[in-house]
Protein backbone atom coordinates (compact mmCIF):
# COMPACT_ATOMS: atom_id res chain seq x y z
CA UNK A 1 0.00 0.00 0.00
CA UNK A 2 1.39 3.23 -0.46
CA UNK A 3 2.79 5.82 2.42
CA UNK A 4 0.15 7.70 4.02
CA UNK A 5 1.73 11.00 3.02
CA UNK A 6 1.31 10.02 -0.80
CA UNK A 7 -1.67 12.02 -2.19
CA UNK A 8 -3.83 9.75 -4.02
CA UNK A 9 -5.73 10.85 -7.38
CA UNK A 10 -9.37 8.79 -7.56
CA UNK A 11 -10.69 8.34 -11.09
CA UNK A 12 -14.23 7.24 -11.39
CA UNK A 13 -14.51 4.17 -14.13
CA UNK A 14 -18.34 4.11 -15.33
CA UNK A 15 -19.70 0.63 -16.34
CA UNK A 16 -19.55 0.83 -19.69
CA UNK A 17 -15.26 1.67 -19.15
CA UNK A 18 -14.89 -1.23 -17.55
CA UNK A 19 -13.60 -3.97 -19.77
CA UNK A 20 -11.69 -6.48 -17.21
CA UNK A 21 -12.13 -8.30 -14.09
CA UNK A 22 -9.65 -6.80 -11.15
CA UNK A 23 -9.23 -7.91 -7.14
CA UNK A 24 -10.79 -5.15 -4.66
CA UNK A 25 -8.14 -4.64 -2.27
CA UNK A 26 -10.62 -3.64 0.15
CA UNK A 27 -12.84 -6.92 -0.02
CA UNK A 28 -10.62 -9.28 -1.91
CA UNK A 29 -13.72 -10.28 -4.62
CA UNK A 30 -13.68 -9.44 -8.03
CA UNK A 31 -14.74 -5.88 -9.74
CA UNK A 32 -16.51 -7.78 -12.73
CA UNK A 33 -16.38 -6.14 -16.63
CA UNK A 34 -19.36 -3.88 -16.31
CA UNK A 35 -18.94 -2.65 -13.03
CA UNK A 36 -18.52 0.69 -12.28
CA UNK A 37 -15.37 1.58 -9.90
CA UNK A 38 -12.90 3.58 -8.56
CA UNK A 39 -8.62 3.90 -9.88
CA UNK A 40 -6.80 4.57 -7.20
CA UNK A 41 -3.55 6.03 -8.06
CA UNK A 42 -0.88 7.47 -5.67
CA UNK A 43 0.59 10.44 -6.93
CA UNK A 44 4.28 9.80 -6.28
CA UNK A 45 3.84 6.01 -6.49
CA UNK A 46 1.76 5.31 -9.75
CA UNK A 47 2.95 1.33 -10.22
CA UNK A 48 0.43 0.79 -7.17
CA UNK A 49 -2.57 1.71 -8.70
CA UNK A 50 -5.56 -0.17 -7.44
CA UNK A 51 -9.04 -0.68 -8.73
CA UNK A 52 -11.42 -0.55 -5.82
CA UNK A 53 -15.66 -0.62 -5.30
CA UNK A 54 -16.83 2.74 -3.88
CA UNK A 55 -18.33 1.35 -0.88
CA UNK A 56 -14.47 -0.16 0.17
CA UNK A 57 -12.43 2.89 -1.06
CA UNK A 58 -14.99 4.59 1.54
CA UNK A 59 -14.72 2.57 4.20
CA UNK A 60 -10.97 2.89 3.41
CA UNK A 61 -10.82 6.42 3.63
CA UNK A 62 -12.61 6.05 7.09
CA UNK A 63 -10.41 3.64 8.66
CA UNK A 64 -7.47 5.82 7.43
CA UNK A 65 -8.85 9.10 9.26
């Protein structure tokens, strides 16, 4: 995961973006083709881009604060 001191840029993927299956980090279960999502991409660390659901990048951001 990346330092806590690494802004993070959020891009919203719409369902009809999404085109492959990826692993929530936040749940472990697949984001299926179709499903819209969120990118999360730390600024100064961009290789650890994750694809998360909304609902766990929330709760994410509330566990971290």
């Amino acid at each position: 995961m990346s330092a806590p001191l690494d802004p993070e840029v959020v891009n919203v993927i719409q369902p009809y973006q999404a085109r492959k299956t990826y692993t929530c980090p936040g749940c472990d279960l697949d984001i299926t083709p179709g499903t819209g999502h969120l990118v999360v991409v730390p600024e100064w660390t961009p290789e650890l881009r994750r694809h998360w659901h909304r609902g766990c990048w929330h709760k994410e951001q509330r566990r971290r604060h």
